[in-house]
PDB file of N, CA and C in Angstrom:
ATOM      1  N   UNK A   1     -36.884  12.220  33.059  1.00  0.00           N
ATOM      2  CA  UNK A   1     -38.087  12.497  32.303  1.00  0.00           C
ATOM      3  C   UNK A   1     -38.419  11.291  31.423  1.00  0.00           C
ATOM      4  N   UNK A   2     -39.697  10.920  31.161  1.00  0.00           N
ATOM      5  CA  UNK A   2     -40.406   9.877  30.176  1.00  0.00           C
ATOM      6  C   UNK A   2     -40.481  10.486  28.777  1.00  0.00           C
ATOM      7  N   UNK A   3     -40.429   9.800  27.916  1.00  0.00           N
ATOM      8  CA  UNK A   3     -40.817   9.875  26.899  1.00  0.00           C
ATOM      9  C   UNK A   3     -42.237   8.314  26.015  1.00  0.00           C
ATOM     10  N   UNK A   4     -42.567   9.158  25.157  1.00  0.00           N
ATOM     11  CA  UNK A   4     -43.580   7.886  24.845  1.00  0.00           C
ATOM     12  C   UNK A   4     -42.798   6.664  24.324  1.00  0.00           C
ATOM     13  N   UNK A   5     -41.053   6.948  23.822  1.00  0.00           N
ATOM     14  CA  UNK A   5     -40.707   5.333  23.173  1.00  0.00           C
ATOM     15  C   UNK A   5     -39.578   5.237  24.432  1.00  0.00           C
ATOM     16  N   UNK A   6     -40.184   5.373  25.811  1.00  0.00           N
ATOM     17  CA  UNK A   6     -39.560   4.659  26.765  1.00  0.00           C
ATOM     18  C   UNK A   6     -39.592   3.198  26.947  1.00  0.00           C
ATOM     19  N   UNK A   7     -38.552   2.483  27.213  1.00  0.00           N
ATOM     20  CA  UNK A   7     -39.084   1.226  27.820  1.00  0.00           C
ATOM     21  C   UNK A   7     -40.007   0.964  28.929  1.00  0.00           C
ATOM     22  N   UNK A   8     -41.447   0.429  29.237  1.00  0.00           N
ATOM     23  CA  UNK A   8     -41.551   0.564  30.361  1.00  0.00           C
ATOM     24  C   UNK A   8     -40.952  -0.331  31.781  1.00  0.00           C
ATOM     25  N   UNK A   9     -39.955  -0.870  31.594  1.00  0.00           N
ATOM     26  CA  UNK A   9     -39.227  -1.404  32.399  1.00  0.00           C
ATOM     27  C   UNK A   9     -38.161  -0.540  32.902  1.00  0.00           C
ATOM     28  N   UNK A  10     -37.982   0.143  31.895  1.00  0.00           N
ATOM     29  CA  UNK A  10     -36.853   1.419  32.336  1.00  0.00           C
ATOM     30  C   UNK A  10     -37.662   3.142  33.291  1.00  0.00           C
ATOM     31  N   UNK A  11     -38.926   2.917  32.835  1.00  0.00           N
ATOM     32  CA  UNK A  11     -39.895   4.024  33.525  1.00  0.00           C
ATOM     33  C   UNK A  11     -40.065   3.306  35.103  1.00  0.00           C
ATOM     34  N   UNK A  12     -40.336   1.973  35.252  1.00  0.00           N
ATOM     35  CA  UNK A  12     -40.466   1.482  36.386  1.00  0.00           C
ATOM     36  C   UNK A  12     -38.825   1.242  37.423  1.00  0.00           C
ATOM     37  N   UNK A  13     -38.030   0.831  36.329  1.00  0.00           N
ATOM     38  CA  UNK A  13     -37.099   0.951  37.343  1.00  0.00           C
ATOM     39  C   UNK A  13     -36.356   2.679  38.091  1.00  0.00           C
ATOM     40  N   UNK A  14     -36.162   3.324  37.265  1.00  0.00           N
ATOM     41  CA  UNK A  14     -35.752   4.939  37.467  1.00  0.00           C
ATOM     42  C   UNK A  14     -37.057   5.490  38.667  1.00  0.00           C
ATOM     43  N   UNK A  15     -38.211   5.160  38.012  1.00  0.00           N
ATOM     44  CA  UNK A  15     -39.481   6.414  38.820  1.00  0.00           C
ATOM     45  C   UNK A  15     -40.442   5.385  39.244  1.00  0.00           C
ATOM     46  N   UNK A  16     -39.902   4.399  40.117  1.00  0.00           N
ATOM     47  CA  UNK A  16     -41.230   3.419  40.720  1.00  0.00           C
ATOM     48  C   UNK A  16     -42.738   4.144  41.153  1.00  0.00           C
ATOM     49  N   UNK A  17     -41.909   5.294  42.138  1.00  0.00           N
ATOM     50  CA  UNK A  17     -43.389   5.975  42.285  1.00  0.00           C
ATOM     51  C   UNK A  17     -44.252   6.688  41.225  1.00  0.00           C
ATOM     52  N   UNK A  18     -44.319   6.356  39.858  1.00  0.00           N
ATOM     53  CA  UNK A  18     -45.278   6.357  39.048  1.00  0.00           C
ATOM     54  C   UNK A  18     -46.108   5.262  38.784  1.00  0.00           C
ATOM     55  N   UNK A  19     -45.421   4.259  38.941  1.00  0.00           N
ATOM     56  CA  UNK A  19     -47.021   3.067  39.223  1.00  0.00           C
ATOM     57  C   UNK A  19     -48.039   3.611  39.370  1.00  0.00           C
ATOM     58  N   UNK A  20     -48.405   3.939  40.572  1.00  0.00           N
ATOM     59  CA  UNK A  20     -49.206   4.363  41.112  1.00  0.00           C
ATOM     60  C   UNK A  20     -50.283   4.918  40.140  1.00  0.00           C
ATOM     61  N   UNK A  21     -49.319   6.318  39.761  1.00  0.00           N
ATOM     62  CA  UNK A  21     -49.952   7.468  38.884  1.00  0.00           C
ATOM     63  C   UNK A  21     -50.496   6.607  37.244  1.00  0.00           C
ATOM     64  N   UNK A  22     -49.673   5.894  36.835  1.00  0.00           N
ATOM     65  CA  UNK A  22     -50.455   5.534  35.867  1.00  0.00           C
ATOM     66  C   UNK A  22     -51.311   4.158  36.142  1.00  0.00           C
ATOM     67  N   UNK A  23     -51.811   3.713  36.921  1.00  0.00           N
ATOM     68  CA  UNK A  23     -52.504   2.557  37.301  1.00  0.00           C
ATOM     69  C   UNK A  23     -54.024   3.569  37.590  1.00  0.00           C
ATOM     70  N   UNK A  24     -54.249   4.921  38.017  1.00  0.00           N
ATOM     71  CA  UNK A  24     -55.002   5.247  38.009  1.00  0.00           C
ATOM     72  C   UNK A  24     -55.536   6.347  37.082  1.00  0.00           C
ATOM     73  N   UNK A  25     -54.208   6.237  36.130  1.00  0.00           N
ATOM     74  CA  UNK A  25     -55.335   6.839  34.553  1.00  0.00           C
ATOM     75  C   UNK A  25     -55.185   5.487  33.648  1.00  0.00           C
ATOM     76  N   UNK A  26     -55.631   4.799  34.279  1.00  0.00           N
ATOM     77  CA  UNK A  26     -55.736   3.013  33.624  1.00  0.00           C
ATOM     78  C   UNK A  26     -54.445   2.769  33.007  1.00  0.00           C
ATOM     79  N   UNK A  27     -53.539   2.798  32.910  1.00  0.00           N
ATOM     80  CA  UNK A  27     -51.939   2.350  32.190  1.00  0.00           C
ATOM     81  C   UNK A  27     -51.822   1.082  33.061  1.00  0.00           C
ATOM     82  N   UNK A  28     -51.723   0.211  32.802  1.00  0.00           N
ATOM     83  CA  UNK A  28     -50.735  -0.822  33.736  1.00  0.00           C
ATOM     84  C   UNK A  28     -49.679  -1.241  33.116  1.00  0.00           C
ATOM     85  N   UNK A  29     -48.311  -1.160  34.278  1.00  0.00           N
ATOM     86  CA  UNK A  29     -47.320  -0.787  33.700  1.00  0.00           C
ATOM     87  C   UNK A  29     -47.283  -2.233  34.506  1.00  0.00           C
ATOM     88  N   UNK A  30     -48.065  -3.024  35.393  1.00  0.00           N
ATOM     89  CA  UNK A  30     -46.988  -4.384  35.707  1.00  0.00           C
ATOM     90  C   UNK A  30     -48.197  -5.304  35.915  1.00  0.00           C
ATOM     91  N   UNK A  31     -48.516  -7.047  35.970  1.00  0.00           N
ATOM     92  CA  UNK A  31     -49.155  -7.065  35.784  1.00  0.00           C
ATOM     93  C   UNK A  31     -48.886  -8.911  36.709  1.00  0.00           C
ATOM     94  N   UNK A  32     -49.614  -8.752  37.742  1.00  0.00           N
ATOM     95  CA  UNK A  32     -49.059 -10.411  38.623  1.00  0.00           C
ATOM     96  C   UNK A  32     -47.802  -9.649  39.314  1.00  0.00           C
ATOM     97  N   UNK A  33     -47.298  -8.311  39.520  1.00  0.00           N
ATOM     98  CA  UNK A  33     -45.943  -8.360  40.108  1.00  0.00           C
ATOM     99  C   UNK A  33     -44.891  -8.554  38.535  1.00  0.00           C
ATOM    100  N   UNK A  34     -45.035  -8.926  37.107  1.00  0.00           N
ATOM    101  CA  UNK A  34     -44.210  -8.437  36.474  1.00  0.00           C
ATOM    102  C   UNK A  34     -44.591  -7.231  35.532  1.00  0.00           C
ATOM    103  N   UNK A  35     -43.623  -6.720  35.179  1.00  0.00           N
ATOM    104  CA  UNK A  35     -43.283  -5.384  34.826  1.00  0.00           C
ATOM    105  C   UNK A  35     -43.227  -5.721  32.868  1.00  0.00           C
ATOM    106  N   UNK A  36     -44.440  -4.978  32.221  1.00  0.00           N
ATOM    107  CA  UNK A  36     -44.708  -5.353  31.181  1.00  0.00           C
ATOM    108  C   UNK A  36     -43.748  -5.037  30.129  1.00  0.00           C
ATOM    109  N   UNK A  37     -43.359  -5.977  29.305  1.00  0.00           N
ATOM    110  CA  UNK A  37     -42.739  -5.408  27.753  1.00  0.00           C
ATOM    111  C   UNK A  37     -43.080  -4.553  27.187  1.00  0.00           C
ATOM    112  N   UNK A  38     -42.342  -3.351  26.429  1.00  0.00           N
ATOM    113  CA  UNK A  38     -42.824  -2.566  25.530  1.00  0.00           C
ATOM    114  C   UNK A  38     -42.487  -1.065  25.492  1.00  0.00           C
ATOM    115  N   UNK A  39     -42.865  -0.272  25.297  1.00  0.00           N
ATOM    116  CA  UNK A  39     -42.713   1.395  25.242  1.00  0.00           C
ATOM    117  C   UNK A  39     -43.990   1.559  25.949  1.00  0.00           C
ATOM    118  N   UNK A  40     -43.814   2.158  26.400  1.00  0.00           N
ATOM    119  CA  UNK A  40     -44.777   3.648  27.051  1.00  0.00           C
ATOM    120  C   UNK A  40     -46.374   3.612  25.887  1.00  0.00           C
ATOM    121  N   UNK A  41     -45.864   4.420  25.186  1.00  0.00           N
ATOM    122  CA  UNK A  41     -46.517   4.178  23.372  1.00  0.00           C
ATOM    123  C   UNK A  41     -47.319   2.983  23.222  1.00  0.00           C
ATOM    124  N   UNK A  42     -46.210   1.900  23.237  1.00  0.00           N
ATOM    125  CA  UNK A  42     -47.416   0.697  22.997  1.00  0.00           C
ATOM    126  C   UNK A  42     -48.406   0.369  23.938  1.00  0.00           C
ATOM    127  N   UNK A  43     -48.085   0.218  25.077  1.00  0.00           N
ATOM    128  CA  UNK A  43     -48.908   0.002  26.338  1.00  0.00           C
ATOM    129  C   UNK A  43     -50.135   1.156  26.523  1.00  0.00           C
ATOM    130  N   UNK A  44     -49.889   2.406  26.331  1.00  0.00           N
ATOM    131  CA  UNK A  44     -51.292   3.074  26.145  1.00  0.00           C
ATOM    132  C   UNK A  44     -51.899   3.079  24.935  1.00  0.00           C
ATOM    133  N   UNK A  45     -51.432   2.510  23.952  1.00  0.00           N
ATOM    134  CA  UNK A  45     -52.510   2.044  22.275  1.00  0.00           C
ATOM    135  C   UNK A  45     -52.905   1.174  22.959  1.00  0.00           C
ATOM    136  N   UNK A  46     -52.090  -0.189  23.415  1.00  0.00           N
ATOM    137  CA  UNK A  46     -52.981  -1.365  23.450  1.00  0.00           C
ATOM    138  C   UNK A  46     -54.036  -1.611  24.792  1.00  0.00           C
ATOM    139  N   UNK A  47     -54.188  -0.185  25.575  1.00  0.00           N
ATOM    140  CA  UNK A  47     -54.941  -0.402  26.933  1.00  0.00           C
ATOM    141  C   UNK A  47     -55.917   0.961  25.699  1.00  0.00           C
ATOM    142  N   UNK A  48     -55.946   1.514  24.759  1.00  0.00           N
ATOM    143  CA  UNK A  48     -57.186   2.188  24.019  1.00  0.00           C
ATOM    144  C   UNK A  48     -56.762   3.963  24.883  1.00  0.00           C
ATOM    145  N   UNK A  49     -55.658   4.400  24.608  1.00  0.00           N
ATOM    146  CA  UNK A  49     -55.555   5.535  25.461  1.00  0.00           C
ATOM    147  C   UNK A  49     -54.752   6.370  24.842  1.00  0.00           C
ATOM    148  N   UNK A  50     -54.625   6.310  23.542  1.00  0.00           N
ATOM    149  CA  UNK A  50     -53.698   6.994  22.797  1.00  0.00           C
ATOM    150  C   UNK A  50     -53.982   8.149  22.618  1.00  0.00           C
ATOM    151  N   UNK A  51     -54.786   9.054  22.530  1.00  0.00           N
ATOM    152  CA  UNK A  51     -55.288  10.111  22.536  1.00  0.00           C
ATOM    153  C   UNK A  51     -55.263  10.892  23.895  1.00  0.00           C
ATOM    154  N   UNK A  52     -54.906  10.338  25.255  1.00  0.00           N
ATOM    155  CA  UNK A  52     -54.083  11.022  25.988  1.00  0.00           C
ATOM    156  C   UNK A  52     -53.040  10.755  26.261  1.00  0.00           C
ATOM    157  N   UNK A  53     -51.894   9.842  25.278  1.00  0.00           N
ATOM    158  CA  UNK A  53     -50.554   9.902  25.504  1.00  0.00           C
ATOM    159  C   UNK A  53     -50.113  11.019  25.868  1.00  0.00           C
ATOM    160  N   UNK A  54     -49.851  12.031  25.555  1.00  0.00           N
ATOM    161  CA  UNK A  54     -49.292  13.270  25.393  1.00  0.00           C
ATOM    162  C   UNK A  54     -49.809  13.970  26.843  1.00  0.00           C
ATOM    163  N   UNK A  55     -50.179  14.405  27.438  1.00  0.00           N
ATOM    164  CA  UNK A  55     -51.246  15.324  27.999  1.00  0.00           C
ATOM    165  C   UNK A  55     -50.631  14.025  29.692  1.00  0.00           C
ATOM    166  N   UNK A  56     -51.017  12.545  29.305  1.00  0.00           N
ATOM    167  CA  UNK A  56     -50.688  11.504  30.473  1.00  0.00           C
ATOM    168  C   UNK A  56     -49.048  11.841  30.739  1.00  0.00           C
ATOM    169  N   UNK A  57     -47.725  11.838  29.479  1.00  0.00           N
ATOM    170  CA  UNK A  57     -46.363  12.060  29.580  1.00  0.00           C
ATOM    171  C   UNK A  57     -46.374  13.180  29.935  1.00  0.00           C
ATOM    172  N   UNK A  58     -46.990  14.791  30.323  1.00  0.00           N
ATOM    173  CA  UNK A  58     -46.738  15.840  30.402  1.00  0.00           C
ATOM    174  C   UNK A  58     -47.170  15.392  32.261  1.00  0.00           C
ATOM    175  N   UNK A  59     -48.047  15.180  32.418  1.00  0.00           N
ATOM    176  CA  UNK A  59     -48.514  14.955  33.837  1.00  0.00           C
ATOM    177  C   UNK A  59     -47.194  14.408  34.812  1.00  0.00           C
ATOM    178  N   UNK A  60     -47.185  13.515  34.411  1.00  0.00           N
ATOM    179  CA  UNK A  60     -46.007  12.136  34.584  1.00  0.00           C
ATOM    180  C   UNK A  60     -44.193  12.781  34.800  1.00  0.00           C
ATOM    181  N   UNK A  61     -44.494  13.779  33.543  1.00  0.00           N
ATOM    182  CA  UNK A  61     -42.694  14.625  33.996  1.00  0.00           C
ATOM    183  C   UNK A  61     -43.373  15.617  34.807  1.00  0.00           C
ATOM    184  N   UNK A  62     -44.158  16.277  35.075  1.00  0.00           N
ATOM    185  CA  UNK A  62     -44.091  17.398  35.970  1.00  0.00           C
ATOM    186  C   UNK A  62     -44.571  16.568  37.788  1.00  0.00           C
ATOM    187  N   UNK A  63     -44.418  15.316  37.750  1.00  0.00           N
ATOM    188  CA  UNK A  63     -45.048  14.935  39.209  1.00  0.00           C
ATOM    189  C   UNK A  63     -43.218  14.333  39.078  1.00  0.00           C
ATOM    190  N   UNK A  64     -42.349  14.017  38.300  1.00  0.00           N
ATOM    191  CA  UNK A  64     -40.981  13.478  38.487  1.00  0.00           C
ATOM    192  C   UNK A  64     -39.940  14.831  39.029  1.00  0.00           C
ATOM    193  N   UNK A  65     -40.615  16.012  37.901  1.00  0.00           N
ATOM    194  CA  UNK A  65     -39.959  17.575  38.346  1.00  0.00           C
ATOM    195  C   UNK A  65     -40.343  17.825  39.735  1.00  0.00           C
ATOM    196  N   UNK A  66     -41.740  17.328  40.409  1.00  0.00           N
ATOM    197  CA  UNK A  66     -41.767  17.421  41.812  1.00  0.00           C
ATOM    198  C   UNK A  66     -41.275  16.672  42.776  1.00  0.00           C
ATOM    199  N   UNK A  67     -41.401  15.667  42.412  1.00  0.00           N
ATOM    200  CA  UNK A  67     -40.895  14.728  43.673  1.00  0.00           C
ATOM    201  C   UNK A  67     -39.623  14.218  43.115  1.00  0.00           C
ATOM    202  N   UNK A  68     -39.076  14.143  42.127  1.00  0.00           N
ATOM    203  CA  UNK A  68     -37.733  14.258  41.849  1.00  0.00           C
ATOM    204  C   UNK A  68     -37.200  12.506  42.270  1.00  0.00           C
ATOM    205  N   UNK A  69     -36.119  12.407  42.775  1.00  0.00           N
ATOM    206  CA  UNK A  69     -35.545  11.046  43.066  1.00  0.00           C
ATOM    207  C   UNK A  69     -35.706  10.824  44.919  1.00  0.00           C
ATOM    208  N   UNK A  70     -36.786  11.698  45.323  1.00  0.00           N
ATOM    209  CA  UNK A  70     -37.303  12.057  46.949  1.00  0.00           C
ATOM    210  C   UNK A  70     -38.709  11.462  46.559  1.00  0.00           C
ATOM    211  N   UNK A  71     -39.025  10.801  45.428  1.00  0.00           N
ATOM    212  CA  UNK A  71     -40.582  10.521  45.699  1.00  0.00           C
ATOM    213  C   UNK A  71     -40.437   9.172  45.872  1.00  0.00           C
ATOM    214  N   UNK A  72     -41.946   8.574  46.754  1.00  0.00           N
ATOM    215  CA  UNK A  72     -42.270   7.411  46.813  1.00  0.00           C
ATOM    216  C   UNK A  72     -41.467   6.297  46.250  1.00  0.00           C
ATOM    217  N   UNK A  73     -41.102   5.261  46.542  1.00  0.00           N
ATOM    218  CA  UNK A  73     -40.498   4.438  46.016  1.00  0.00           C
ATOM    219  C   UNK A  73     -40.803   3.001  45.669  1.00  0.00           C
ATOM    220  N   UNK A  74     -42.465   3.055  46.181  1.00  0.00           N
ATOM    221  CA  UNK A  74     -43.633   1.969  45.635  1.00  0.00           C
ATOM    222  C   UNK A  74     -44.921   2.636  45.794  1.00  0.00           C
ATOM    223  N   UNK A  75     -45.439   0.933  45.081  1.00  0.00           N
ATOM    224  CA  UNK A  75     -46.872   1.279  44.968  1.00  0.00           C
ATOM    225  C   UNK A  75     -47.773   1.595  46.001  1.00  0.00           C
ATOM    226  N   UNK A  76     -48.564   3.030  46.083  1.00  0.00           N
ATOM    227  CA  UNK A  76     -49.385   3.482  46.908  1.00  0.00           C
ATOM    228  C   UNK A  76     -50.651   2.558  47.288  1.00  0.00           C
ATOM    229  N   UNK A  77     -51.374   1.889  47.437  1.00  0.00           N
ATOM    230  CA  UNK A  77     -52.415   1.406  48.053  1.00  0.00           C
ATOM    231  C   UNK A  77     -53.402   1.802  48.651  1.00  0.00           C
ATOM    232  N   UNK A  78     -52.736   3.229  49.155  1.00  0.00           N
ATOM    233  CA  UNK A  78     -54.089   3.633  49.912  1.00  0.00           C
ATOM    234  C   UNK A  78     -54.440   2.994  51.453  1.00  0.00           C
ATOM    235  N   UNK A  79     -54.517   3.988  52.308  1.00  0.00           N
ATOM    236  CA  UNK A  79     -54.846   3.389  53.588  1.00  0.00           C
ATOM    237  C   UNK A  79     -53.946   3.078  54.709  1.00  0.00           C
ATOM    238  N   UNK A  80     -52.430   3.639  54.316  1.00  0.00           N
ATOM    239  CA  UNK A  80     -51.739   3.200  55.015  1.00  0.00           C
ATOM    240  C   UNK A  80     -50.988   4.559  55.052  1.00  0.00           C
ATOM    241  N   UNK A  81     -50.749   4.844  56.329  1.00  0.00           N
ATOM    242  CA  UNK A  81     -50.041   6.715  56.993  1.00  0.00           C
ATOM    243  C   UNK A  81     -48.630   6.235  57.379  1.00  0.00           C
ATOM    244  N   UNK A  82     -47.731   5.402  56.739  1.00  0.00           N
ATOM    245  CA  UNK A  82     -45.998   5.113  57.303  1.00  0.00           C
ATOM    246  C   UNK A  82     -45.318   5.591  56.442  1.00  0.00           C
ATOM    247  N   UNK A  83     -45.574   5.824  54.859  1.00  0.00           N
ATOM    248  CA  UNK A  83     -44.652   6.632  54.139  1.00  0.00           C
ATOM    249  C   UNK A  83     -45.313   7.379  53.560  1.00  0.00           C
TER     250      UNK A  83
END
């Protein structure tokens, strides 16, 4: 499970297949291929999203409670039917 004073280097290494999920409620968690400094916390203040921290971390553990350590293990792209 995430919390908001996660590292996000530690969210990316444990649950890769959340990239994904937060790249499309605008979070970018990596940026050129590296994987940004900071907490969870800071990275959605400084992308202006703090007001769905909470509500984004509730989303985020219940898609980890689903797909568990069986989910995706990169970034989705879209367009491609092999995993």
């Amino acid at each position: 499970m995430i919390s908001k004073n996660m590292p996000i280097p530690e969210i990316v290494d444990r649950y890769p297949f959340l990239i994904d999920f937060f790249l499309k409620k605008g979070i970018k968690l990596m940026v050129c291929g590296d994987v940004l400094w900071g907490t969870l916390e800071e990275e959605v203040n400084r992308q202006g999203k703090s007001e769905e921290l909470d509500s984004i971390i509730k989303e985020a553990n219940q898609i980890i409670q689903e797909k568990g350590s069986s989910g995706r293990t990169y970034l989705d792209l879209g367009g491609r039917n092999d995993g």
